[in-house]
Protein backbone atom coordinates (compact mmCIF):
# COMPACT_ATOMS: atom_id res chain seq x y z
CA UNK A 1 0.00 0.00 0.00
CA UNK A 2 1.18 3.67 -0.40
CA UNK A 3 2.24 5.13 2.45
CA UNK A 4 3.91 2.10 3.98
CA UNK A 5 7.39 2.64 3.28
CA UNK A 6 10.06 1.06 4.36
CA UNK A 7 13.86 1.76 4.99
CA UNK A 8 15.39 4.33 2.53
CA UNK A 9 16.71 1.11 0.67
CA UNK A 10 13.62 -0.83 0.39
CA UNK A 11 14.29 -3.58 2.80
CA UNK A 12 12.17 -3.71 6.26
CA UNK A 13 13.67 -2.90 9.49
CA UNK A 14 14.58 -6.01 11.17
CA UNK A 15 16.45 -4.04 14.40
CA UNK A 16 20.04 -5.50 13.36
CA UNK A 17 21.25 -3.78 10.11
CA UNK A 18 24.41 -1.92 10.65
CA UNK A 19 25.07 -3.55 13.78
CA UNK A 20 27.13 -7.04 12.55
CA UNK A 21 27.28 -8.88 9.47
CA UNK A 22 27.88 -5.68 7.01
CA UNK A 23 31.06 -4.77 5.02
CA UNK A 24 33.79 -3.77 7.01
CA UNK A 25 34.39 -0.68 4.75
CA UNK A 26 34.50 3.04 5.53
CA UNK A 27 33.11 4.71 2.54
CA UNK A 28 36.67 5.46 1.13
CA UNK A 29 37.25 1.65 0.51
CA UNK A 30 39.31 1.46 3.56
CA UNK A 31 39.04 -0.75 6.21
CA UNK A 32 38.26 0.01 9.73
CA UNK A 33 40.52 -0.98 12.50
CA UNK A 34 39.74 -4.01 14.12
CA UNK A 35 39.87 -2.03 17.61
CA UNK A 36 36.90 0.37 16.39
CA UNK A 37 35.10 -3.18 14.75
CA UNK A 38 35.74 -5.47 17.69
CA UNK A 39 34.24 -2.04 19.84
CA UNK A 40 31.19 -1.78 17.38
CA UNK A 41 30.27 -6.05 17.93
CA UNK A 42 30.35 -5.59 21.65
CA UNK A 43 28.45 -2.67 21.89
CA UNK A 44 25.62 -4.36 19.65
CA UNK A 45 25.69 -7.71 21.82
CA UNK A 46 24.81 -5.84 24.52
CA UNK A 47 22.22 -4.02 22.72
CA UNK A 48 20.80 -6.99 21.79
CA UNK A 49 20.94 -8.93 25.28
CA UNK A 50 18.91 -5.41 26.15
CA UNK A 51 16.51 -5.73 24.10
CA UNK A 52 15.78 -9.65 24.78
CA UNK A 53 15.12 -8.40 28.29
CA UNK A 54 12.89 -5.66 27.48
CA UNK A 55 10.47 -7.80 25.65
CA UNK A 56 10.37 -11.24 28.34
CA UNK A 57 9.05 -8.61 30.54
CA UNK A 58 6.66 -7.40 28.34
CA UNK A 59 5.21 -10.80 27.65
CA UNK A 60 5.40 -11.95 30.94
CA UNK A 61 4.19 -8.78 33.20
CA UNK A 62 1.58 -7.16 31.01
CA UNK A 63 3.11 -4.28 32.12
CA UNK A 64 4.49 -3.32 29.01
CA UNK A 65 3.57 -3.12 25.27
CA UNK A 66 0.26 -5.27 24.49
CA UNK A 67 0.69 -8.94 24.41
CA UNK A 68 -2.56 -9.78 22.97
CA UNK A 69 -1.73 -9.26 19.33
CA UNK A 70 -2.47 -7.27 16.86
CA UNK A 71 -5.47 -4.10 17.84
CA UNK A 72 -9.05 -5.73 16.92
CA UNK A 73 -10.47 -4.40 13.97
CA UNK A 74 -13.84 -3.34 15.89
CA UNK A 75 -11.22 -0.82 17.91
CA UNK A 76 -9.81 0.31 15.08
CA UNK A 77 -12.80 1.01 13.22
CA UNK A 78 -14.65 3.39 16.16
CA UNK A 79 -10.88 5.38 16.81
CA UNK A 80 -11.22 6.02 12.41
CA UNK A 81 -13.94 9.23 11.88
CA UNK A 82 -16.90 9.26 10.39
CA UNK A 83 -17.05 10.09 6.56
CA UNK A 84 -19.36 13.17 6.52
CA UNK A 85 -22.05 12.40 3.55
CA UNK A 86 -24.29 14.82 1.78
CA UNK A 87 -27.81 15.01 2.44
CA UNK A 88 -28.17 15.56 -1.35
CA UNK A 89 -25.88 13.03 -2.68
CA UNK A 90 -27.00 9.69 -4.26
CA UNK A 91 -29.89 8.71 -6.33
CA UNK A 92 -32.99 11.24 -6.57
CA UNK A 93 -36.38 9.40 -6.42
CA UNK A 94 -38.67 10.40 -9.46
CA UNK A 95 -42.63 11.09 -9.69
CA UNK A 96 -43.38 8.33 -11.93
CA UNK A 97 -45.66 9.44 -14.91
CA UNK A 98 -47.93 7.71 -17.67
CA UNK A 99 -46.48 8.56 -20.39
CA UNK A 100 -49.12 7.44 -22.83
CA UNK A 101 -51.26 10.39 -20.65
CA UNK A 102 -48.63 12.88 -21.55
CA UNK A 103 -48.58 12.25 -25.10
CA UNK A 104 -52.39 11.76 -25.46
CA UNK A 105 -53.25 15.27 -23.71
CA UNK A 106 -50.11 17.41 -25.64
CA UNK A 107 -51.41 19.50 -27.93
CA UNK A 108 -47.90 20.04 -29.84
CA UNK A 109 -48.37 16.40 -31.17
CA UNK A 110 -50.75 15.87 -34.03
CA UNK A 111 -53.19 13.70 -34.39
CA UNK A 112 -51.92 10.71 -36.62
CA UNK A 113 -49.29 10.04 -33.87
CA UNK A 114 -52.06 10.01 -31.19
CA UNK A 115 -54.18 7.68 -33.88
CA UNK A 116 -51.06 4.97 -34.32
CA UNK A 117 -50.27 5.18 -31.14
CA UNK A 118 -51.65 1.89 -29.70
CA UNK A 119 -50.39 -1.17 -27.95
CA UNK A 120 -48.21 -3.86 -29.15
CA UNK A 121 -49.58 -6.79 -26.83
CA UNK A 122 -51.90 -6.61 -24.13
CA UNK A 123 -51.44 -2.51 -22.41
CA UNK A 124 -47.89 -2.69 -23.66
CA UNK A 125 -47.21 0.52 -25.40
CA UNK A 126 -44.09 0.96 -27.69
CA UNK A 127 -42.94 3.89 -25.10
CA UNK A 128 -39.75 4.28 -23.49
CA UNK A 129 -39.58 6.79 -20.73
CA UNK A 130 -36.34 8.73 -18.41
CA UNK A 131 -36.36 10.67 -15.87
CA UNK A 132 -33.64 13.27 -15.39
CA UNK A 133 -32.51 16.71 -14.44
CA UNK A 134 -32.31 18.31 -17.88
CA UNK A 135 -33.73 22.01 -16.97
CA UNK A 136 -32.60 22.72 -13.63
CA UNK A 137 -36.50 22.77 -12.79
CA UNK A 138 -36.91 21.25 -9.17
CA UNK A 139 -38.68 17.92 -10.37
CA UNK A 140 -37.14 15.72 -12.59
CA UNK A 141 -37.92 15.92 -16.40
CA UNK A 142 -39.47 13.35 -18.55
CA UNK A 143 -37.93 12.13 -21.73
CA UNK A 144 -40.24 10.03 -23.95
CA UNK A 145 -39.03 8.14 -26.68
CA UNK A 146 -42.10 6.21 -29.30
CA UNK A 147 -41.09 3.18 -31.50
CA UNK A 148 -43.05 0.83 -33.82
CA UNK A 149 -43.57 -2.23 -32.52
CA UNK A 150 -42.05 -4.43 -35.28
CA UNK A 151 -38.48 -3.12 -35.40
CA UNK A 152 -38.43 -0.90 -32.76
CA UNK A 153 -37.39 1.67 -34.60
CA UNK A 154 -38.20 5.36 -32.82
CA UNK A 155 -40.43 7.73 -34.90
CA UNK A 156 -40.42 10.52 -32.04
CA UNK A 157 -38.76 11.72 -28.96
CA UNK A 158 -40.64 14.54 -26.47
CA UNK A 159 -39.25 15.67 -22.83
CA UNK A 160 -41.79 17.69 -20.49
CA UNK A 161 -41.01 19.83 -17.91
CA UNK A 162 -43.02 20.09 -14.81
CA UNK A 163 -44.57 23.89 -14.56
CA UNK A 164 -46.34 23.71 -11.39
CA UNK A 165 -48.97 20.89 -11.25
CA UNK A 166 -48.83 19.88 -14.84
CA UNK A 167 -46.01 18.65 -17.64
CA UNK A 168 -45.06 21.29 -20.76
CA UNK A 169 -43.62 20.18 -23.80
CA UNK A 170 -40.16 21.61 -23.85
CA UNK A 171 -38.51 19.53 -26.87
CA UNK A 172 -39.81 16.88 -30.04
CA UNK A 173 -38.48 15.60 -32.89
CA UNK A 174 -40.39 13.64 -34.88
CA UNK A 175 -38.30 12.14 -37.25
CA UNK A 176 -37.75 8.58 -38.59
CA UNK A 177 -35.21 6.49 -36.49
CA UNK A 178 -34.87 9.17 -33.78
CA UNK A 179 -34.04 8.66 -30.06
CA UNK A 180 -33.08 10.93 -26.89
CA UNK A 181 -31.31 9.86 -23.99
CA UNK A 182 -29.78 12.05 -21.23
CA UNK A 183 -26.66 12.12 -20.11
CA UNK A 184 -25.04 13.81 -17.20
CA UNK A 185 -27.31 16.68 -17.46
CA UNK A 186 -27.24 16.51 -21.29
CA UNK A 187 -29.93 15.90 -24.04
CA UNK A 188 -28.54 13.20 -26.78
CA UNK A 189 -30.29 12.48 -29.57
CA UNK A 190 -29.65 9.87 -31.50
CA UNK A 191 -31.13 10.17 -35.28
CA UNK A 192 -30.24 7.18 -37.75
CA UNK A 193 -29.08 8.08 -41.19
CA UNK A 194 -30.50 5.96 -44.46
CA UNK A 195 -28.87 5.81 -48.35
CA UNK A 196 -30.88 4.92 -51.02
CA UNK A 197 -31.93 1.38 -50.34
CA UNK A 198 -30.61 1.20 -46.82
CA UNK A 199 -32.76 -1.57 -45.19
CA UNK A 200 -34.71 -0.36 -42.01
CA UNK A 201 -32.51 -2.74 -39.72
CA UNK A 202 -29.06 -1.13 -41.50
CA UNK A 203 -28.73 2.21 -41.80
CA UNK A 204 -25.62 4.00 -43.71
CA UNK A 205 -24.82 6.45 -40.41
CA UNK A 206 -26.10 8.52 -37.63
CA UNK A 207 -26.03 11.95 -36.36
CA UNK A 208 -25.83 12.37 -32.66
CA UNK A 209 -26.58 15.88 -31.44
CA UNK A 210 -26.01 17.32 -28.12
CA UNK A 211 -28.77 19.98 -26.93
CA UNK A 212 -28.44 21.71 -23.54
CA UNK A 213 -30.91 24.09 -21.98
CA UNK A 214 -30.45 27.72 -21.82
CA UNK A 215 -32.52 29.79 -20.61
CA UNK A 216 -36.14 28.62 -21.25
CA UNK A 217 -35.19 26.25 -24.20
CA UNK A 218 -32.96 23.46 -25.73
CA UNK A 219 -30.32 25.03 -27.68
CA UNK A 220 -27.86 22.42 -30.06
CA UNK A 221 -24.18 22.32 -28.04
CA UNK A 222 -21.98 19.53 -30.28
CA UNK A 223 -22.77 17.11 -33.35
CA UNK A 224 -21.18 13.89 -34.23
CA UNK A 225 -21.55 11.85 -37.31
CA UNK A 226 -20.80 8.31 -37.58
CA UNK A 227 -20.79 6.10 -40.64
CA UNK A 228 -21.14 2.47 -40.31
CA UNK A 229 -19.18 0.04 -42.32
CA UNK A 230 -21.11 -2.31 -44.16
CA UNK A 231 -18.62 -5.33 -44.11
CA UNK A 232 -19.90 -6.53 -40.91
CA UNK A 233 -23.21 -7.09 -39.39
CA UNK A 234 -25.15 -10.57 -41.17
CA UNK A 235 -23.34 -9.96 -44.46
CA UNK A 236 -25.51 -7.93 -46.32
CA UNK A 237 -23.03 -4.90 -48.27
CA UNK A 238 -20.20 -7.24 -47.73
CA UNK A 239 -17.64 -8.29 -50.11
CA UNK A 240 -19.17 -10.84 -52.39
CA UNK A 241 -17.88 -14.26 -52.11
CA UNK A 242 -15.19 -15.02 -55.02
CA UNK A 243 -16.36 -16.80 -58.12
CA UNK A 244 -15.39 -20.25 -58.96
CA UNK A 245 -12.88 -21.28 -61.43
CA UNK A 246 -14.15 -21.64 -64.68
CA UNK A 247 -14.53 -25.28 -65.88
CA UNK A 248 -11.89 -26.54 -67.86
């Protein structure tokens, strides 16, 4: 771990290094005289006979340094302070909406929307639906994102943005193969891009656009476009397969 170092050399302390055992050298390359060395070897004998003492008592008095091992970690953990947290910080809960509702009663949305608009199976609408802080407005905003319910494919994106006890209709594009997300605060939309005989499933490209809001409105903040290749995926725009030889 960082901030565990040991000695300046990167071995551990083991209470005898420079004592016995080490080159007999002063730095010069000379030797030391075997008065000062024989001095040095006595000296750390009876360090060491000092030491052996000091501990036996320990061990055997309880008088000393702890005996009983390493500190529990239960000690540990109520000496360590408490991380202060934010009230604010984590997950938000949202006001769940029906989003079928919202797009029913908007009166930006024509009519032939509302008309298709029906459910796949059962109640099950083809209606995706985020919640988010997109407008700084207390309450989180609602993005809405409609597909077809064959290939899923989006044919219009809508957020709302609660105005005191009802949703307004703040954004929409209704274009084919369209879809918003949010991220971090950010409105992506994601539109696909088609060629001339592009098949729904494989378009050519896409345009990603980044809106922000400003003020009382979305206003356009980056644009990416991507084309895809069309040598991968099931085949189709792929190399064709090489002919066989011709027969002899």
């Amino acid at each position: 771990m960082r901030g565990l170092d040991g000695e300046p050399d990167g071995r551990p302390y083991d209470g005898l290094r420079g004592t016995s055992g080490g080159d007999d050298r002063y730095e010069t390359g000379r030797r030391r005289p075997r008065r000062a060395a024989r001095a040095a070897s006595v000296t750390a004998t009876a360090g060491l006979v000092a030491v052996g003492l000091s501990l036996a008592a320990c061990s055997t008095g309880g008088t000393g340094s702890r005996d009983e091992g390493a500190a529990r970690t239960d000690e540990v953990a109520a000496a360590a302070p408490t991380p202060s947290v934010s009230a604010d910080a984590g997950p938000q809960s949202a006001e769940r909406v029906d989003p079928i509702a919202l797009l029913k009663a908007d009166p930006k949305i024509g009519e032939r929307l509302k008309t298709d608009l029906k459910p796949c199976v059962a109640d099950a609408y083809p209606v995706d639906a985020s919640y988010g802080n997109l407008t700084n407005s207390p309450a989180p905003d609602v993005v809405v994102n409609v597909m077809t319910c064959g290939d899923a494919v989006g044919i219009g994106t809508y957020v709302y943005r609660k105005q005191s006890d009802r949703y307004e209709n703040v954004f929409m594009a209704e274009d084919a193969a369209v879809y918003a997300t949010i991220d971090r605060g950010d409105l992506v939309v994601t539109k696909q891009v088609y060629a001339k005989g592009d098949p729904v499933a494989y378009p050519s490209g896409e345009d990603v656009i980044t809106y922000r809001w400003s003020g009382s409105r979305f206003t356009q903040h980056d644009w990416v476009h991507n084309d895809y290749s069309r040598a991968v995926g099931d085949g189709e725009g792929a190399e064709p397969a090489p002919s066989a030889p011709p027969a002899d």
